[in-house]
N, C-alpha and C. Protein backbone atom coordinates (compact mmCIF):
# COMPACT_ATOMS: atom_id res chain seq x y z
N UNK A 1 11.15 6.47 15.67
CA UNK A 1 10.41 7.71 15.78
C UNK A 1 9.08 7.58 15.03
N UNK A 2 8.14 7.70 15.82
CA UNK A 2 6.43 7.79 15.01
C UNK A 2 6.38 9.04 14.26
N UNK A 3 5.77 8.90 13.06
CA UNK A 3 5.70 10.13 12.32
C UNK A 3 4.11 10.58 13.11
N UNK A 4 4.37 12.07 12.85
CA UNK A 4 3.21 13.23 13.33
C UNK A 4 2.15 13.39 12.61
N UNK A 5 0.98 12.98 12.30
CA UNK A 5 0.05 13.39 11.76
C UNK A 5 0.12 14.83 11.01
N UNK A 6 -0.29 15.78 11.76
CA UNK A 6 -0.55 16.94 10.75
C UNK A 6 0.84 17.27 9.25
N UNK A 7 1.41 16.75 10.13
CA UNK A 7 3.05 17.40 9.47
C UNK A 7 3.46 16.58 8.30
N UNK A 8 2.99 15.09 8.56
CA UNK A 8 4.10 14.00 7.51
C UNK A 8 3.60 13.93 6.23
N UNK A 9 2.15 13.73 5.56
CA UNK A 9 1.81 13.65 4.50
C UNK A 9 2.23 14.75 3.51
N UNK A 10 2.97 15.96 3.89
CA UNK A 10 2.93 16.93 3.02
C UNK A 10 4.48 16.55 2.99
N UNK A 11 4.99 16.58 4.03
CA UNK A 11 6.34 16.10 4.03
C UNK A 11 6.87 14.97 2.83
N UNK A 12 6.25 13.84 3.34
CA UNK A 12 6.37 12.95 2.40
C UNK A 12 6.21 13.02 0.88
N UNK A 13 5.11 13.75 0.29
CA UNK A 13 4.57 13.86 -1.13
C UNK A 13 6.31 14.94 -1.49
N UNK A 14 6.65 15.81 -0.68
CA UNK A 14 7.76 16.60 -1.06
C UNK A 14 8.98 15.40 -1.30
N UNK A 15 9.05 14.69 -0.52
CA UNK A 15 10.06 13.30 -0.52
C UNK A 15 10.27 12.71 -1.56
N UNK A 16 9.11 12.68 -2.30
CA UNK A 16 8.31 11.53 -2.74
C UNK A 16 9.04 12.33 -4.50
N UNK A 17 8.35 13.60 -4.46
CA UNK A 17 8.62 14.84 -5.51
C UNK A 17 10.00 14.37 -6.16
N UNK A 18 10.81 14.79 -5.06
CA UNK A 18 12.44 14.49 -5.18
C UNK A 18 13.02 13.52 -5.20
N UNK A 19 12.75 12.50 -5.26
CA UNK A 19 13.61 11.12 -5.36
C UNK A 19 12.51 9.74 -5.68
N UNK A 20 11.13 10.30 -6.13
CA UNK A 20 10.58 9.53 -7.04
C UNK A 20 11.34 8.70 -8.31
N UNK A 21 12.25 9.70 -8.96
CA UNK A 21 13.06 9.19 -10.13
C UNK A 21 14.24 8.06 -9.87
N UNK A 22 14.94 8.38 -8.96
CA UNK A 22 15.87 8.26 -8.27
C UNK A 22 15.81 6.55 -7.45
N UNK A 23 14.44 6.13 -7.36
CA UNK A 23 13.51 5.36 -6.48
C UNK A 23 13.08 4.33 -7.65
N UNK A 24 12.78 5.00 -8.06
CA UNK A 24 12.01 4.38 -9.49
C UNK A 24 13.32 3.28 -9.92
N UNK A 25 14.07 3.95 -10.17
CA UNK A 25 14.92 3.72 -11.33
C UNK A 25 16.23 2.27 -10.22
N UNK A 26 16.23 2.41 -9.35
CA UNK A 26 16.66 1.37 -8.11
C UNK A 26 16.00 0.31 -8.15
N UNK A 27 14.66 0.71 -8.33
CA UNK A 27 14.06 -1.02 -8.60
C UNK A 27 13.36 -1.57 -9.81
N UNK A 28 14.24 -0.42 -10.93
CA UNK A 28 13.74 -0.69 -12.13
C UNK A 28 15.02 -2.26 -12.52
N UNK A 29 16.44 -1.50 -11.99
CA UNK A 29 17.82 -2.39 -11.80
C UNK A 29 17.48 -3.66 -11.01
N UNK A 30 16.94 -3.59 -9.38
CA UNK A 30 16.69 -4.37 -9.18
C UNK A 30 16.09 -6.32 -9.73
N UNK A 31 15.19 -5.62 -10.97
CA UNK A 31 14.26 -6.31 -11.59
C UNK A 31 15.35 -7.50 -12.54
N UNK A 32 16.47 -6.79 -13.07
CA UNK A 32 17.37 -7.50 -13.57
C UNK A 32 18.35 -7.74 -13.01
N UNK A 33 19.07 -6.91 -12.02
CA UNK A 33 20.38 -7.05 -11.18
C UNK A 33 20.02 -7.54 -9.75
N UNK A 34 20.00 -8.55 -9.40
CA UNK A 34 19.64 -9.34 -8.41
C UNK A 34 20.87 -9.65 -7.44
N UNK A 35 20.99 -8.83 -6.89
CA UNK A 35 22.37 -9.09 -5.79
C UNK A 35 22.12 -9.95 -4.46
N UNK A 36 22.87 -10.53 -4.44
CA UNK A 36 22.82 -11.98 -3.51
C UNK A 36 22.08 -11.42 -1.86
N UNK A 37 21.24 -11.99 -1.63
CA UNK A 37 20.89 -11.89 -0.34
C UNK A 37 19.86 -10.98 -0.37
N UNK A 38 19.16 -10.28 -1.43
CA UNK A 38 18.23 -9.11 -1.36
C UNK A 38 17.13 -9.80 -0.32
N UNK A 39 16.71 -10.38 -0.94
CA UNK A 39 15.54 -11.24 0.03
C UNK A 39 15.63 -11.04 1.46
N UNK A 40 16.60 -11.45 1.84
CA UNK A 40 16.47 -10.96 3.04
C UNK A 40 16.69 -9.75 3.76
N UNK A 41 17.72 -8.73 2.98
CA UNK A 41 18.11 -7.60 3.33
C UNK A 41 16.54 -6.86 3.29
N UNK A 42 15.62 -7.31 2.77
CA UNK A 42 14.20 -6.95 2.24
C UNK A 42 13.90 -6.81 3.28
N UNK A 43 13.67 -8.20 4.22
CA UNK A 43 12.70 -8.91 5.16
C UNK A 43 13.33 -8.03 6.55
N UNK A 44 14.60 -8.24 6.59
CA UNK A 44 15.02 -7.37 7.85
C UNK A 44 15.09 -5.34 7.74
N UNK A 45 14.76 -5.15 6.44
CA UNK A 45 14.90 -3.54 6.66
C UNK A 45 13.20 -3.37 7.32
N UNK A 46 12.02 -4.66 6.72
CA UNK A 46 10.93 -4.64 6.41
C UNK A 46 10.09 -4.24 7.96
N UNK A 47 11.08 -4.96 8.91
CA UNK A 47 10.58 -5.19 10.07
C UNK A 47 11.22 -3.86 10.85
N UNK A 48 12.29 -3.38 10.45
CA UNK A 48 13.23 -1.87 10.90
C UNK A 48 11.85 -0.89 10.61
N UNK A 49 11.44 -0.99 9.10
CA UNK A 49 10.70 -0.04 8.73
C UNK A 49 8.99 0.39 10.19
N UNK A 50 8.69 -0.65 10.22
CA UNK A 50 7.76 -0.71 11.07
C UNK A 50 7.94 -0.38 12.38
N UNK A 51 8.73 -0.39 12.82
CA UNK A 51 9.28 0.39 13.80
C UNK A 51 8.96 1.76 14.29
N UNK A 52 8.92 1.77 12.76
CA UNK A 52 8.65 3.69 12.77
C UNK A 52 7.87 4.10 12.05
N UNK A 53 6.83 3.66 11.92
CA UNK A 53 5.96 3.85 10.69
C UNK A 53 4.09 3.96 11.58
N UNK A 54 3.86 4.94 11.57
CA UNK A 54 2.57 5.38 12.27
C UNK A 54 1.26 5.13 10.90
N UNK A 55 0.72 4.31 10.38
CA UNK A 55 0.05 4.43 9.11
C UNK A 55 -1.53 4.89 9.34
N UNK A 56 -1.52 5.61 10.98
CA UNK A 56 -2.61 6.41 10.96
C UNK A 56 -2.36 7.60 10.98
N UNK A 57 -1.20 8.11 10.74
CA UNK A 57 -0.71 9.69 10.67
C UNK A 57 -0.46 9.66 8.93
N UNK A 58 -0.91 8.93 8.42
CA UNK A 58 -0.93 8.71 6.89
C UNK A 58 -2.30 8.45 6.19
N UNK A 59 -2.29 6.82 5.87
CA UNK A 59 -3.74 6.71 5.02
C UNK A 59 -3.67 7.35 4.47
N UNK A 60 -2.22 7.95 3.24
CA UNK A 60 -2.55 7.84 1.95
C UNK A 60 -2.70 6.87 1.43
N UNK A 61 -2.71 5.99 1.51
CA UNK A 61 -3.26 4.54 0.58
C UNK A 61 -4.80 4.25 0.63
N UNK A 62 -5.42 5.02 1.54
CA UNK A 62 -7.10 4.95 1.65
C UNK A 62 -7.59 6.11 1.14
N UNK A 63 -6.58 7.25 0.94
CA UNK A 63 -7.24 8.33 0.04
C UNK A 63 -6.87 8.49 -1.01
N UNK A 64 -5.72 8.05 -1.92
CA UNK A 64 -5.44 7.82 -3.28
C UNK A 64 -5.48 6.77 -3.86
N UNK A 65 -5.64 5.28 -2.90
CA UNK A 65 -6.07 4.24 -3.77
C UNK A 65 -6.93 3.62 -3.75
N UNK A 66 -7.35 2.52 -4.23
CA UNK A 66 -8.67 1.75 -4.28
C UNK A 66 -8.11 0.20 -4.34
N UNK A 67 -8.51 -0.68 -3.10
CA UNK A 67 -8.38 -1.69 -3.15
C UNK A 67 -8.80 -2.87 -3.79
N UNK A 68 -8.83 -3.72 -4.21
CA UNK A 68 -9.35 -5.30 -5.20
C UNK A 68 -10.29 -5.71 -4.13
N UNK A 69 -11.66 -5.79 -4.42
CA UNK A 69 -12.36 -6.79 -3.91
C UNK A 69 -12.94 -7.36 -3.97
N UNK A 70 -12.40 -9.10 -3.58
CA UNK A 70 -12.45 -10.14 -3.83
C UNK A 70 -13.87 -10.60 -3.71
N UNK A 71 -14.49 -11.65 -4.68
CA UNK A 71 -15.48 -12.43 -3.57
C UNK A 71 -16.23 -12.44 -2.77
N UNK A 72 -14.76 -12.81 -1.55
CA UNK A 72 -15.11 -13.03 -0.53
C UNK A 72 -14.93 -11.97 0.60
N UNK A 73 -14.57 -10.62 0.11
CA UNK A 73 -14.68 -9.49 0.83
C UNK A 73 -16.06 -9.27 0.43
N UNK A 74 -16.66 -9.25 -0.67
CA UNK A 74 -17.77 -8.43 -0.87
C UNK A 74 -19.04 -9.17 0.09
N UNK A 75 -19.10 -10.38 -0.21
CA UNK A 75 -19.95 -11.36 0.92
C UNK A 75 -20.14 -11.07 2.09
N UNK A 76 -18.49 -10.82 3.08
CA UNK A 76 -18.26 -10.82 4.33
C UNK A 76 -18.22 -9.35 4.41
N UNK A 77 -18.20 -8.81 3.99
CA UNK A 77 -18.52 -7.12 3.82
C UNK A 77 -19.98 -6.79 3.58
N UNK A 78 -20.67 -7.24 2.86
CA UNK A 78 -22.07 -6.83 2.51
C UNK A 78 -22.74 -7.42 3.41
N UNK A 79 -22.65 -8.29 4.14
CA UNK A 79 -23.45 -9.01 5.28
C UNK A 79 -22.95 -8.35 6.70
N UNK A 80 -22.09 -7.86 7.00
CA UNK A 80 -21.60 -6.61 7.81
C UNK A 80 -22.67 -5.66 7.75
N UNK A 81 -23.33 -5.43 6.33
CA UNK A 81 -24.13 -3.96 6.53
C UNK A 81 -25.35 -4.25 5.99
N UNK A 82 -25.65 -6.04 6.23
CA UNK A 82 -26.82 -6.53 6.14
C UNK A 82 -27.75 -6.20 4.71
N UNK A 83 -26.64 -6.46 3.88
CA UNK A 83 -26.71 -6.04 2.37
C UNK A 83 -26.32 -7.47 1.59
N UNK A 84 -26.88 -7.50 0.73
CA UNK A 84 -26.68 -8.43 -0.17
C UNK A 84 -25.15 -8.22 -1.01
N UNK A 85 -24.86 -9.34 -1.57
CA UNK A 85 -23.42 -8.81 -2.45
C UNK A 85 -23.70 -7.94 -3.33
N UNK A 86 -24.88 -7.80 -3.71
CA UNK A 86 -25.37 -7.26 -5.46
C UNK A 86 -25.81 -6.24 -4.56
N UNK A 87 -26.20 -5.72 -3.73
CA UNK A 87 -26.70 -4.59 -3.46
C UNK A 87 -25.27 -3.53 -2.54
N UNK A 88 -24.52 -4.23 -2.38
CA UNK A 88 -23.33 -3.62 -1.80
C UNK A 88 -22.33 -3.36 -2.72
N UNK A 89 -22.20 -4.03 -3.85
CA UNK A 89 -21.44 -3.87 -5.49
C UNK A 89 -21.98 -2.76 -5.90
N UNK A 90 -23.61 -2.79 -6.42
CA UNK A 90 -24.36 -1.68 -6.89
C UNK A 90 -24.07 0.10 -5.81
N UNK A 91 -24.02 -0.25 -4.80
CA UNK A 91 -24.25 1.04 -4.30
C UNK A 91 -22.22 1.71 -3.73
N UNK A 92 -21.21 0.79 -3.90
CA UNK A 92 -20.09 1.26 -3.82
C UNK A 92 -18.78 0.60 -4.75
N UNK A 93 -19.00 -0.36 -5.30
CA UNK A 93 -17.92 -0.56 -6.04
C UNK A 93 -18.57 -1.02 -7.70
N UNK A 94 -17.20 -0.72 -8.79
CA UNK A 94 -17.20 -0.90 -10.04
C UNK A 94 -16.49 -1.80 -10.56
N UNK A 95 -16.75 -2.37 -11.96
CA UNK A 95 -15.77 -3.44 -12.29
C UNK A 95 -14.88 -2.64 -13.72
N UNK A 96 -13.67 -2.54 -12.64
CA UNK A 96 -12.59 -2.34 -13.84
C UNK A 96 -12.25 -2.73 -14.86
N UNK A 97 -12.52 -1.80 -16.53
CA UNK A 97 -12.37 -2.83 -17.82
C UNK A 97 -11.15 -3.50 -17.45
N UNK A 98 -10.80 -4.58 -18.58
CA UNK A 98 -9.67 -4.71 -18.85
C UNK A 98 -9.41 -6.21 -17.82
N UNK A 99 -9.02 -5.58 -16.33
CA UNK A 99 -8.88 -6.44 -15.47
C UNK A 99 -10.40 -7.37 -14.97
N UNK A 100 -11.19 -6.74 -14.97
CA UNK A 100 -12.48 -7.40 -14.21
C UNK A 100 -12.58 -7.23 -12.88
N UNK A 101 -12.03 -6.44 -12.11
CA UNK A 101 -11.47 -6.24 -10.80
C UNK A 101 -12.38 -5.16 -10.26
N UNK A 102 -13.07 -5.72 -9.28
CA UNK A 102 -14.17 -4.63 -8.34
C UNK A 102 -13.53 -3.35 -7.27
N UNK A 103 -13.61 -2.90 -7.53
CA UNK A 103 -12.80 -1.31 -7.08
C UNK A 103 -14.08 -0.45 -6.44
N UNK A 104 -14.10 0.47 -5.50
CA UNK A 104 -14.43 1.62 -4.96
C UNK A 104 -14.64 2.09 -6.16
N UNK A 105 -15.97 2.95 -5.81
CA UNK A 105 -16.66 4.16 -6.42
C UNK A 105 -15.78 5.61 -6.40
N UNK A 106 -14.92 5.86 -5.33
CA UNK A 106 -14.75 6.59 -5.00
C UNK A 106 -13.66 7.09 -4.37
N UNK A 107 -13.19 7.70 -4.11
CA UNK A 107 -11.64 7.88 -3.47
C UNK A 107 -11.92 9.64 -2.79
N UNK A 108 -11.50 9.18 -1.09
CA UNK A 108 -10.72 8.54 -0.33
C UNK A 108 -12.23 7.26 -0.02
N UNK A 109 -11.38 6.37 0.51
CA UNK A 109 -12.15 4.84 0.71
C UNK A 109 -13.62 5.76 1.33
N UNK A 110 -14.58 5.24 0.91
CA UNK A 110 -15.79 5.29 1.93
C UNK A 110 -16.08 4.98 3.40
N UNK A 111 -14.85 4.19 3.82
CA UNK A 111 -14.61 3.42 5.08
C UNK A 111 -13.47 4.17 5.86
N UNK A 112 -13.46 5.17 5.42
CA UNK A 112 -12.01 5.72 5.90
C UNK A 112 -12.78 7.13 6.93
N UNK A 113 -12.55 7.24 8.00
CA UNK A 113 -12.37 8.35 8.55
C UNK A 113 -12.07 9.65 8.62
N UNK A 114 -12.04 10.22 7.90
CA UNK A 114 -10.96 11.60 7.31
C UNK A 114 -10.47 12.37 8.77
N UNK A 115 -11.23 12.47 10.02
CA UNK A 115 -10.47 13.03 11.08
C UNK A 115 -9.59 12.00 11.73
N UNK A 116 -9.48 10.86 11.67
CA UNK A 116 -8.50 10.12 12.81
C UNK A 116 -8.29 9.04 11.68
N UNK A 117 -7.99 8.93 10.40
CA UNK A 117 -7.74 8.07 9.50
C UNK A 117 -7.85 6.58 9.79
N UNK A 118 -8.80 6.47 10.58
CA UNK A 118 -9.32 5.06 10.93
C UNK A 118 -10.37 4.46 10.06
N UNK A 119 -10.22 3.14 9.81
CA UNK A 119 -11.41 2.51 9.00
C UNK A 119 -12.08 1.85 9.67
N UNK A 120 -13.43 2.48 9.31
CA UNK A 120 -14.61 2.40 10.00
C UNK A 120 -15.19 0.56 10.07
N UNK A 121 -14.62 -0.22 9.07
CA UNK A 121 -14.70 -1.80 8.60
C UNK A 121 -13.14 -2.70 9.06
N UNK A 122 -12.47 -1.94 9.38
CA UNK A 122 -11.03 -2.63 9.93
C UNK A 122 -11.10 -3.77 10.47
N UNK A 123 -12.07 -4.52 11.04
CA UNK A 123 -11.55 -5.85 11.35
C UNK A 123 -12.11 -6.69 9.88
N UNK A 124 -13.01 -6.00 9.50
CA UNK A 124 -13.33 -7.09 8.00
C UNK A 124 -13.29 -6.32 6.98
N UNK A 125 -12.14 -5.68 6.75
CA UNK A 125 -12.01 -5.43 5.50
C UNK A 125 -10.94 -5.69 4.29
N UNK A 126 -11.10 -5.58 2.95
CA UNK A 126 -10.76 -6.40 2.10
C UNK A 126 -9.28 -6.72 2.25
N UNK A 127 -9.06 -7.93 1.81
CA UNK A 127 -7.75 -8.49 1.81
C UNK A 127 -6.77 -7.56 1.63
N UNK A 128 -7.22 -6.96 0.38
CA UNK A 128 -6.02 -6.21 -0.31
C UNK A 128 -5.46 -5.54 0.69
N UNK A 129 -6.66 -4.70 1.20
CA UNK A 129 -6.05 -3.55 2.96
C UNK A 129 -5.43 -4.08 3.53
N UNK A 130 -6.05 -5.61 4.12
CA UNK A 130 -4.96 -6.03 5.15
C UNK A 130 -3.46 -6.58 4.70
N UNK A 131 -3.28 -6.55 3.48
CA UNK A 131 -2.04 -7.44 3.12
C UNK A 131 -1.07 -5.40 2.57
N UNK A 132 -1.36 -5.06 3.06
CA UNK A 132 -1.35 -3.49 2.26
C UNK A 132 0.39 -3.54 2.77
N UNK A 133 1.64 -2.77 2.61
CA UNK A 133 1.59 -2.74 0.87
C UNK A 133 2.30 -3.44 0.56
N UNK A 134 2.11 -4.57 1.26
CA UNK A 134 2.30 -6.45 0.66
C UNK A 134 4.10 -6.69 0.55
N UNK A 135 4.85 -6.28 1.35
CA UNK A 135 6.05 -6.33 1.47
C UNK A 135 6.70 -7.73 1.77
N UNK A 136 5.95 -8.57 2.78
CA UNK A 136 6.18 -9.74 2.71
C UNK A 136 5.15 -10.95 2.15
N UNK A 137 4.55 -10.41 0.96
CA UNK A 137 3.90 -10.82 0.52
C UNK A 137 3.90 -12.39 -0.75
N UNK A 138 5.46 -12.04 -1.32
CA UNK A 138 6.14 -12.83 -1.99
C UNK A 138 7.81 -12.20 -1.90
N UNK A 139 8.51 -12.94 -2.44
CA UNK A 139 10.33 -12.74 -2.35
C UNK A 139 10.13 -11.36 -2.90
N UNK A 140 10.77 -10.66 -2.43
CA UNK A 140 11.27 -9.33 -3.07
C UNK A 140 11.68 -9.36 -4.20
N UNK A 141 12.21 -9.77 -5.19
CA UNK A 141 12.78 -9.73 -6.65
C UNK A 141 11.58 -10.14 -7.41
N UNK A 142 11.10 -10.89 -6.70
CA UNK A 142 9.33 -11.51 -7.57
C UNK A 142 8.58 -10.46 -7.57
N UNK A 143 8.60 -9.19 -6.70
CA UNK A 143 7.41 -8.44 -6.40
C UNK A 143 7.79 -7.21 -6.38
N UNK A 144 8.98 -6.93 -7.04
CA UNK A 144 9.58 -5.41 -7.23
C UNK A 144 8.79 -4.80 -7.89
N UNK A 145 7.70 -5.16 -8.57
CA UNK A 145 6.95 -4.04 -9.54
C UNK A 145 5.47 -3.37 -8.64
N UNK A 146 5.57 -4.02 -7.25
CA UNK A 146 4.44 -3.49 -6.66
C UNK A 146 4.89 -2.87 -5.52
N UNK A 147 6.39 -3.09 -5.64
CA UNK A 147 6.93 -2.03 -4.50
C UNK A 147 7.65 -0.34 -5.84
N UNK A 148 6.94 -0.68 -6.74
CA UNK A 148 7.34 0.53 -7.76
C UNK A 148 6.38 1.46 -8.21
N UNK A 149 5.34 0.78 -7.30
CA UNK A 149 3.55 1.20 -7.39
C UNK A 149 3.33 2.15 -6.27
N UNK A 150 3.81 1.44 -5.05
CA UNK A 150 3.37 1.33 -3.79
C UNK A 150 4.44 2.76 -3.47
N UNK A 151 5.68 2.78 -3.81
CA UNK A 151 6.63 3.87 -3.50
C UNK A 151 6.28 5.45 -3.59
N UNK A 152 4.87 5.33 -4.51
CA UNK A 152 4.65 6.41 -4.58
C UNK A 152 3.14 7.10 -3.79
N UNK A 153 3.30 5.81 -3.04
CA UNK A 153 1.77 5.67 -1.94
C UNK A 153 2.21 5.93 -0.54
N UNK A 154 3.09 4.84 -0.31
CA UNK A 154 3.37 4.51 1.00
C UNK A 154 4.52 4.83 1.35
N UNK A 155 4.56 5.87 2.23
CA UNK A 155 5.41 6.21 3.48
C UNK A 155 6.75 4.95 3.86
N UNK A 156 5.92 3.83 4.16
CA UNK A 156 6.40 2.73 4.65
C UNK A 156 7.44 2.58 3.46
N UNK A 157 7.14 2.04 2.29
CA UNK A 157 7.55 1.09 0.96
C UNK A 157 9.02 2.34 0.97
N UNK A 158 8.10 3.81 0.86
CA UNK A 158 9.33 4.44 0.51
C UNK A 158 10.79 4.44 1.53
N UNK A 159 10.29 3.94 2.87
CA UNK A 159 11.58 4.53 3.52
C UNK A 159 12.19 3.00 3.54
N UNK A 160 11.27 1.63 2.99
CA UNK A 160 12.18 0.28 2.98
C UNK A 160 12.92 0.46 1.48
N UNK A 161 12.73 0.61 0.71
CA UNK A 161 13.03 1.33 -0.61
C UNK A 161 14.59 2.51 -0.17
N UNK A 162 14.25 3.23 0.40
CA UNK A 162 15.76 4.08 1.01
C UNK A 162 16.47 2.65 1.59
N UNK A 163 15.89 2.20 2.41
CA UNK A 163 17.19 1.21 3.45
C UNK A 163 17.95 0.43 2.82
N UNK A 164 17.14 0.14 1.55
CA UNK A 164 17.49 -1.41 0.50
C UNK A 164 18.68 -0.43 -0.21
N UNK A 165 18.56 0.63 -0.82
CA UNK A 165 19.74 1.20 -1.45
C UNK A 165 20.68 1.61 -0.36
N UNK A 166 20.73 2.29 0.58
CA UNK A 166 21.68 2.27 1.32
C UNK A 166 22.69 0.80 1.75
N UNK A 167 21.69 -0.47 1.62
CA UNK A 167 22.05 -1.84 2.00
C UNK A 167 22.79 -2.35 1.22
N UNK A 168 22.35 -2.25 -0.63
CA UNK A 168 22.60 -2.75 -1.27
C UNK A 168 23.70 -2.06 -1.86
N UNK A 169 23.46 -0.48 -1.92
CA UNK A 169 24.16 0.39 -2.82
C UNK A 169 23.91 0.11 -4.48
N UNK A 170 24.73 0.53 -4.91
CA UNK A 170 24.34 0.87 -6.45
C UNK A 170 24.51 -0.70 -7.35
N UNK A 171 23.22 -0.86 -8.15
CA UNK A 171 22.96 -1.75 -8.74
C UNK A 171 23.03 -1.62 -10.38
């Protein structure tokens, strides 16, 4: 079933409200209780999840987060808009203390659409987007702390996050 645009984002944040803790705390266990086969129970809920997952009746992840960009996004991005790297840094992204990590000015993405949640840069835009929200990105037990990030972003993470406890049950 495709989720509905007008209807799901409010839906979801209510979802999200109620079993944030509940969610949290599943792959807080995870992190130490490693039950045989997660990996893959991961990989096959991963591909169930998509099934049903409309992430243009969403793009909350383009209006509450801010992606890493690399390099070689900013290059192949700033020459897209016939901008230099330094002049495409200067006029939309910042460097995060701490990490050093070039981030958006701004939130929701500048590239984002707000009527049809389409990005306006989608075939070249930054890694981070396209690897978004990086589920098969590394083994699941390696990368539980960015599906503990992501759970409270993504639609998607949250309902592979439901399948894995129903799969796994209590850890």
């Amino acid at each position: 079933m495709q989720m509905e645009k007008p209807r799901f984002l409010p839906l979801y944040k209510r979802l999200m409200k109620t079993y944030r803790r509940k969610y949290r705390y599943f792959l807080t266990r995870l992190e130490t209780v490693k039950p045989k086969g997660i990996d893959k129970i991961a990989l096959e809920a991963d591909k169930e999840v998509w099934q049903e997952t409309d992430c243009l009746a969403c793009a909350n992840c383009c209006k509450t987060m801010t992606p890493t960009f690399t390099k070689k996004d900013i290059q192949r991005i700033s020459a897209h808009f016939n901008q230099t790297p330094e002049e495409f840094t200067k006029k939309w992204l910042y460097k995060e203390r701490g990490s050093g990590d070039m981030m958006n000015k701004k939130q929701p993405c500048q590239f984002l659409n707000l009527n049809d949640n389409k990005c306006s840069i989608y075939e070249i835009r930054p890694e981070d987007c396209a690897g978004f929200p990086h589920h098969t990105k590394k083994h699941f037990t390696e990368w539980v702390h960015v599906y503990k990030q992501n759970v409270e972003y993504c639609p998607a993470t949250f309902k592979l996050v439901e399948m894995m406890m129903e799969r796994v049950g209590k850890v």
